[in-house]
N, C-alpha and C. Protein backbone atom coordinates (compact mmCIF):
# COMPACT_ATOMS: atom_id res chain seq x y z
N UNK A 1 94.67 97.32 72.05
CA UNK A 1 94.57 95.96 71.57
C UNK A 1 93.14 95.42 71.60
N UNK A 2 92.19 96.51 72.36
CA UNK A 2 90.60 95.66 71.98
C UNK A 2 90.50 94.77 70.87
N UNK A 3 90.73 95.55 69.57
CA UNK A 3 89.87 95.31 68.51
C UNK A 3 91.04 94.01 68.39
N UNK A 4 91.89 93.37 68.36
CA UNK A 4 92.75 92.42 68.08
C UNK A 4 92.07 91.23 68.63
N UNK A 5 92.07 90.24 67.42
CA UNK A 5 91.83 88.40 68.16
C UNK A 5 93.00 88.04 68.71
N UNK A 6 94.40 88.59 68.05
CA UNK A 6 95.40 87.50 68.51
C UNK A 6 96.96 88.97 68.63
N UNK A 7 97.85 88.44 69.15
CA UNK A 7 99.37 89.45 68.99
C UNK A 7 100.16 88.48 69.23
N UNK A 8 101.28 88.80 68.44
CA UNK A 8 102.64 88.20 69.06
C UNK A 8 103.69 89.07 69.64
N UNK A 9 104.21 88.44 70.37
CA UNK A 9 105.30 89.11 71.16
C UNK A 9 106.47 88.61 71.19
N UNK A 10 107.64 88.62 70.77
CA UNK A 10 108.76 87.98 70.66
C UNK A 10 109.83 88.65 72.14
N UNK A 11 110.53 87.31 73.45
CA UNK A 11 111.04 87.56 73.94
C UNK A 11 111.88 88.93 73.89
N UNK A 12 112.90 88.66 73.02
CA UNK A 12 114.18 89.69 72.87
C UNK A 12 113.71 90.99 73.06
N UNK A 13 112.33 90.91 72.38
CA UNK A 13 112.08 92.65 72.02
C UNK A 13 111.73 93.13 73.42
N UNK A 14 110.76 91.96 73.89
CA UNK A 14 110.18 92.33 74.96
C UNK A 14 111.42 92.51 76.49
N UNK A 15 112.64 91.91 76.45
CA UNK A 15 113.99 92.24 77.37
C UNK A 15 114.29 93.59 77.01
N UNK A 16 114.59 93.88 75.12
CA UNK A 16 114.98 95.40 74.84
C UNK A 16 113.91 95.83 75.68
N UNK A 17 112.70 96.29 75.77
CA UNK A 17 111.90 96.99 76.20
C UNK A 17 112.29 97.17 78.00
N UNK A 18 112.64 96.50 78.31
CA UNK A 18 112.23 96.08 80.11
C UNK A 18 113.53 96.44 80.51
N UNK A 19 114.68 96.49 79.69
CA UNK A 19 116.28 97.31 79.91
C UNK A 19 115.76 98.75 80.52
N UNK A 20 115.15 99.38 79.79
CA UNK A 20 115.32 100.56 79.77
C UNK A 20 114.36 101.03 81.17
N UNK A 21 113.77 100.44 81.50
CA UNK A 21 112.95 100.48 82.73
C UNK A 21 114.10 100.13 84.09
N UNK A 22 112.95 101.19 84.98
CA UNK A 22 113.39 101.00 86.38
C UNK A 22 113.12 99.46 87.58
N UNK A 23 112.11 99.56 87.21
CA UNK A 23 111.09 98.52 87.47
C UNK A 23 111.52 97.28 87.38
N UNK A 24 111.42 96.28 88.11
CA UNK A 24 111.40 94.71 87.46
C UNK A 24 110.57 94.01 87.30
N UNK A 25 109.44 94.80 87.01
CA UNK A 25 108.18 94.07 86.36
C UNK A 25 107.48 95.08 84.46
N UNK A 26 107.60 94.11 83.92
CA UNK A 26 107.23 94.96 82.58
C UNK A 26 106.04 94.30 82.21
N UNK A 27 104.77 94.51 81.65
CA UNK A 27 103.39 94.29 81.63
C UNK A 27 103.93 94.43 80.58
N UNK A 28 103.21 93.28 79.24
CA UNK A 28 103.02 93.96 78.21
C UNK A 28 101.69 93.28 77.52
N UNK A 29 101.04 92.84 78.21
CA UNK A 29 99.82 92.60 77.61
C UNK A 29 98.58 92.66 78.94
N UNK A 30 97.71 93.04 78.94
CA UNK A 30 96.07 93.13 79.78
C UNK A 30 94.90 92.89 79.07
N UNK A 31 94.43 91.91 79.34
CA UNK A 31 92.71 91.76 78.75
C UNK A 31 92.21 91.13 79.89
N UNK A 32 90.93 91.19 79.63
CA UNK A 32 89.78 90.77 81.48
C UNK A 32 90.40 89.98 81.86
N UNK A 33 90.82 88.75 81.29
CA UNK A 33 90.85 87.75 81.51
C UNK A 33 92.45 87.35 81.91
N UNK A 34 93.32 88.02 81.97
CA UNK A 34 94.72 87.61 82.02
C UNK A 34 95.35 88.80 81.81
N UNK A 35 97.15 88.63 81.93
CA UNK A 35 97.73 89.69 82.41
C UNK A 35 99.40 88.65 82.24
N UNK A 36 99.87 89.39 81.30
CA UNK A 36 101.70 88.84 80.95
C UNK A 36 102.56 90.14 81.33
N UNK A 37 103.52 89.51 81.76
CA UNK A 37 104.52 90.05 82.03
C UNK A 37 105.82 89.56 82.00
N UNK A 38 107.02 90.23 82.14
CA UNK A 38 108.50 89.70 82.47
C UNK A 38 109.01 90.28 83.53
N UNK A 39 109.33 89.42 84.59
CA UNK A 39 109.82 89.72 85.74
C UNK A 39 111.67 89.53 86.04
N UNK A 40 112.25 90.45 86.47
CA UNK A 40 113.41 90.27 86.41
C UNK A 40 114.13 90.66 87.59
N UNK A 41 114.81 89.79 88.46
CA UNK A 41 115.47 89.69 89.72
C UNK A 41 117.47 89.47 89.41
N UNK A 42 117.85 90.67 89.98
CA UNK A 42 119.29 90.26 89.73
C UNK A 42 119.81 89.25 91.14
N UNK A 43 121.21 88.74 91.00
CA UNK A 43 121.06 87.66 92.14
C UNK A 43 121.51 88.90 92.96
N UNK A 44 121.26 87.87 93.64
CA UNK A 44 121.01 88.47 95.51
C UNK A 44 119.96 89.70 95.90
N UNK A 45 119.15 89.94 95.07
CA UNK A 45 117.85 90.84 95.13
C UNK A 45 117.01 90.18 95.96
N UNK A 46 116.74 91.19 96.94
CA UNK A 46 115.49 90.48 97.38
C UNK A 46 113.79 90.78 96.74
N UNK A 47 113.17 89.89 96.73
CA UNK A 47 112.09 90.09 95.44
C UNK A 47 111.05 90.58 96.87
N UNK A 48 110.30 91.85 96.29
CA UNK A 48 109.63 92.27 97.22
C UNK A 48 108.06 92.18 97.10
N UNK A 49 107.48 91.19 96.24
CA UNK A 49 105.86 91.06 95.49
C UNK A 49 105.27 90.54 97.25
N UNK A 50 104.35 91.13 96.87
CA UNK A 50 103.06 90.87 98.25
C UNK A 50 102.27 89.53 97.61
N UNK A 51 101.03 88.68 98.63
CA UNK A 51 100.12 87.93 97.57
C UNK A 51 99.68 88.36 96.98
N UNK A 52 98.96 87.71 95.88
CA UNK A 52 98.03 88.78 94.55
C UNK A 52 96.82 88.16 95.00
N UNK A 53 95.69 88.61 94.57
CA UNK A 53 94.18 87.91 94.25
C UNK A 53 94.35 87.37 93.44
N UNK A 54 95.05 86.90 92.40
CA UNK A 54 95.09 86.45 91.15
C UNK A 54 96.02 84.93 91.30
N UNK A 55 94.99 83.71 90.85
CA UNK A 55 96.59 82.42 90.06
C UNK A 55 97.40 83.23 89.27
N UNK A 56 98.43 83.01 89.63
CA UNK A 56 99.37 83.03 88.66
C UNK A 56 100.72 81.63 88.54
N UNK A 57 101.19 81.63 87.00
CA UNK A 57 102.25 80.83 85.97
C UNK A 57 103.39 82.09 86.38
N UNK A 58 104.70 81.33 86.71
CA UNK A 58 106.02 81.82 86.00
C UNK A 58 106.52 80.68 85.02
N UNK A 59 107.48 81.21 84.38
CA UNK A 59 107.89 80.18 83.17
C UNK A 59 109.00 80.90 83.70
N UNK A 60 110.62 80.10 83.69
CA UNK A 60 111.62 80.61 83.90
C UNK A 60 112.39 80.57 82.56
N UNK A 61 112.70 81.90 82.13
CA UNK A 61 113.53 81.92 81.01
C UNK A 61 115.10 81.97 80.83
N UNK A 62 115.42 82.37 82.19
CA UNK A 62 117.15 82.10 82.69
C UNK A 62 117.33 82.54 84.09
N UNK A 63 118.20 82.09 84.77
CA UNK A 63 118.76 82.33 85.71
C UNK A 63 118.29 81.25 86.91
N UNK A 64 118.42 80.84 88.37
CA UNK A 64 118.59 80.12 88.90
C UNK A 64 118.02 81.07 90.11
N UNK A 65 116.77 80.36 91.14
CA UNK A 65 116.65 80.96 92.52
C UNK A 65 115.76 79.93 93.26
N UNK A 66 115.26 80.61 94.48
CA UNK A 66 114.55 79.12 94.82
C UNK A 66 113.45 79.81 95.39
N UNK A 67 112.26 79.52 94.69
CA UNK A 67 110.58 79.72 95.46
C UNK A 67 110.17 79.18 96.63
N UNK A 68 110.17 80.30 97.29
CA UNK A 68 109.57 80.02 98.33
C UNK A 68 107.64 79.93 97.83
N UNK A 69 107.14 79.26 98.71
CA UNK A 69 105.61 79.68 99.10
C UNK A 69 105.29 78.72 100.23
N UNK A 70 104.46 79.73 101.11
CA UNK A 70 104.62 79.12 102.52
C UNK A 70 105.59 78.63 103.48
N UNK A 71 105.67 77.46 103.48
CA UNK A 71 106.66 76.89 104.62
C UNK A 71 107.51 76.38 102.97
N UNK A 72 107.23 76.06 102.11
CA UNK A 72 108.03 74.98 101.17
C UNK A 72 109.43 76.02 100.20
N UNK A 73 109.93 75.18 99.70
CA UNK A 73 110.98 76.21 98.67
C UNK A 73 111.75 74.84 97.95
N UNK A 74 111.85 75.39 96.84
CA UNK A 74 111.95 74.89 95.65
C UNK A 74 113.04 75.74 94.87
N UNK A 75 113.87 74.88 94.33
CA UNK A 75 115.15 75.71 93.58
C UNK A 75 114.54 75.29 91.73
N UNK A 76 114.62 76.48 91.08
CA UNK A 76 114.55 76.52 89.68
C UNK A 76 114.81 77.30 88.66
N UNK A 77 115.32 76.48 87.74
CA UNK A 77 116.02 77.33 86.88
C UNK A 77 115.15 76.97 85.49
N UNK A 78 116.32 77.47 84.28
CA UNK A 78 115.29 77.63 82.99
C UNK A 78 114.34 76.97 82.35
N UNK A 79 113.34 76.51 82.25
CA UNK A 79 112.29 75.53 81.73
C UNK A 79 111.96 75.34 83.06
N UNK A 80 111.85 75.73 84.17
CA UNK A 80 110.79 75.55 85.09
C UNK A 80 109.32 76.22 85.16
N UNK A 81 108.55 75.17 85.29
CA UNK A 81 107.10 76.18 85.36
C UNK A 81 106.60 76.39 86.20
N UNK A 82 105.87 77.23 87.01
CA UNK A 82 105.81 77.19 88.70
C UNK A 82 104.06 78.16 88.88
N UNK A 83 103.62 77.11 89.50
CA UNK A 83 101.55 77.95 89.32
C UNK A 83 101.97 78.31 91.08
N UNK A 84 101.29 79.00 91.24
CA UNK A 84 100.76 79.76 92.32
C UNK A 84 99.49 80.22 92.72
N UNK A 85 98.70 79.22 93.76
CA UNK A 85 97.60 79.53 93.93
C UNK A 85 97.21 81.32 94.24
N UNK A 86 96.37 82.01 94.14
CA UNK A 86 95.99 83.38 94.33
C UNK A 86 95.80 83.06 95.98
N UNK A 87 96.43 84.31 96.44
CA UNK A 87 96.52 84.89 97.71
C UNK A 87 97.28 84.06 98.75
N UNK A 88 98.34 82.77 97.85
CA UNK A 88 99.34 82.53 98.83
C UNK A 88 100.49 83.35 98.84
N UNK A 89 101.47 83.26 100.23
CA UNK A 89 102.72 84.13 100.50
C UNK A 89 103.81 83.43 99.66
N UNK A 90 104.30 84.04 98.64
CA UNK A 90 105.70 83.67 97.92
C UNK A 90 106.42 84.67 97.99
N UNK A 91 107.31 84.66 97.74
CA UNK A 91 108.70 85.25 96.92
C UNK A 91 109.73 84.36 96.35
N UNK A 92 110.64 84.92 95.77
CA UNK A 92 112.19 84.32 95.15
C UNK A 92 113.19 84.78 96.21
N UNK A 93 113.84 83.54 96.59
CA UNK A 93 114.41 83.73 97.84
C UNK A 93 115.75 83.01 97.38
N UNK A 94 116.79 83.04 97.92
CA UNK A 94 118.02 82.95 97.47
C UNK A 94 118.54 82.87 95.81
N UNK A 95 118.63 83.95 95.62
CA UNK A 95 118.52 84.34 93.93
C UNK A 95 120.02 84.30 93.41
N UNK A 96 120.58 83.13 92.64
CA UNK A 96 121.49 82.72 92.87
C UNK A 96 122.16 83.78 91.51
N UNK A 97 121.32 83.53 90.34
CA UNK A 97 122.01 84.11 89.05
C UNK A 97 120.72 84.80 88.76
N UNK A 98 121.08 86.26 87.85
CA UNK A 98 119.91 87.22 87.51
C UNK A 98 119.08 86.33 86.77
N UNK A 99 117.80 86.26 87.34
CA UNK A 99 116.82 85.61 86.81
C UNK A 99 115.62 85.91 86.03
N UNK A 100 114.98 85.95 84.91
CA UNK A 100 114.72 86.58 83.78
C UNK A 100 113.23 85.20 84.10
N UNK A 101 111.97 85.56 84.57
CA UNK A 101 110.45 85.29 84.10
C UNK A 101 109.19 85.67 83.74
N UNK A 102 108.46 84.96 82.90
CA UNK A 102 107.99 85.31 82.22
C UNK A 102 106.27 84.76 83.35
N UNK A 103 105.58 86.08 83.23
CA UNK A 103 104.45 85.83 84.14
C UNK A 103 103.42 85.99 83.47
N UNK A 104 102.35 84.77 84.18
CA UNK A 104 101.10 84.87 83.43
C UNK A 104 100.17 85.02 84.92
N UNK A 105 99.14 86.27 85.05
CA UNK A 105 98.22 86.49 86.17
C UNK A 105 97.06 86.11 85.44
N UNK A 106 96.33 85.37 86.05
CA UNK A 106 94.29 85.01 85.64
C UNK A 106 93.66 86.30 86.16
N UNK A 107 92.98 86.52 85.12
CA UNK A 107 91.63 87.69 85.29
C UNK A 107 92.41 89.26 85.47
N UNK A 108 93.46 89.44 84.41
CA UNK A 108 94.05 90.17 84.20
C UNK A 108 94.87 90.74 85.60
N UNK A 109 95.43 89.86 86.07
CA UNK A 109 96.15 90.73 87.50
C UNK A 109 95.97 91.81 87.75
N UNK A 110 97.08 92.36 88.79
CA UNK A 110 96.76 93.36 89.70
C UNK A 110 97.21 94.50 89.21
N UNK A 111 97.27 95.87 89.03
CA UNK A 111 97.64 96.68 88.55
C UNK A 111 99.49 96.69 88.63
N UNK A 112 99.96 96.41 89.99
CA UNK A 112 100.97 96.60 89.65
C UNK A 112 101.65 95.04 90.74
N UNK A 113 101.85 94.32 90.42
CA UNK A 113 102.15 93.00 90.56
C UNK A 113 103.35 93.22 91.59
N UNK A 114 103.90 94.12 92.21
CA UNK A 114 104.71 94.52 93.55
C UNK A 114 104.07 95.51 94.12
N UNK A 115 102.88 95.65 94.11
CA UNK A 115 102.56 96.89 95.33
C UNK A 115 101.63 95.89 96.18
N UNK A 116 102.30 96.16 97.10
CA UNK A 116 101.74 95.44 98.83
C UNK A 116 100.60 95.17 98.90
């Protein structure tokens, strides 16, 4: 994608894609500067992401759980938007319904957005 000014990506395709994976993190875009993904937690999963160096955006596209970060926690579901300063402790903690988000990391995140 160097040579590209712009791409689109349409949800659906990008769920077909992330089915077929093991993983519940699917990357589908990297440039210096930023880093998208779709993150996907079934309920009662426990979400196992470490802090990142990186801010990061979730956008919730379905399902229902409640963010932790730090001492605080917060329940949210679809149309929630949720920033995360870089190198605080979060996870998704009582994950009520499989929850389907859409992640944005600054300065192209971490290679693999769950390794410790």
């Amino acid at each position: 994608m160097p040579d590209q000014a712009w791409k689109v990506f349409e949800i659906p395709e990008l769920l077909e894609r992330k089915r077929s994976m093991d993983s519940p993190y699917l990357e589908f875009l990297r440039v210096p500067s930023l880093s998208c993904g779709i993150y996907q937690l079934t309920a009662g999963a426990k979400d196992l992401q470490a802090p990142h160096d990186e801010d990061e955006v979730y956008v919730v596209i379905s399902g229902r759980a409640t963010l932790r970060v730090g001492e605080e926690e917060r329940e949210v579901g679809p149309g929630s938007i949720l920033y995360v300063r870089a190198t605080e402790e979060h996870s998704f903690v009582e994950i009520l319904e499989d929850t389907t988000l859409l992640v944005f990391f600054a300065s192209g995140g971490p290679p693999d957005p769950l390794a410790p």
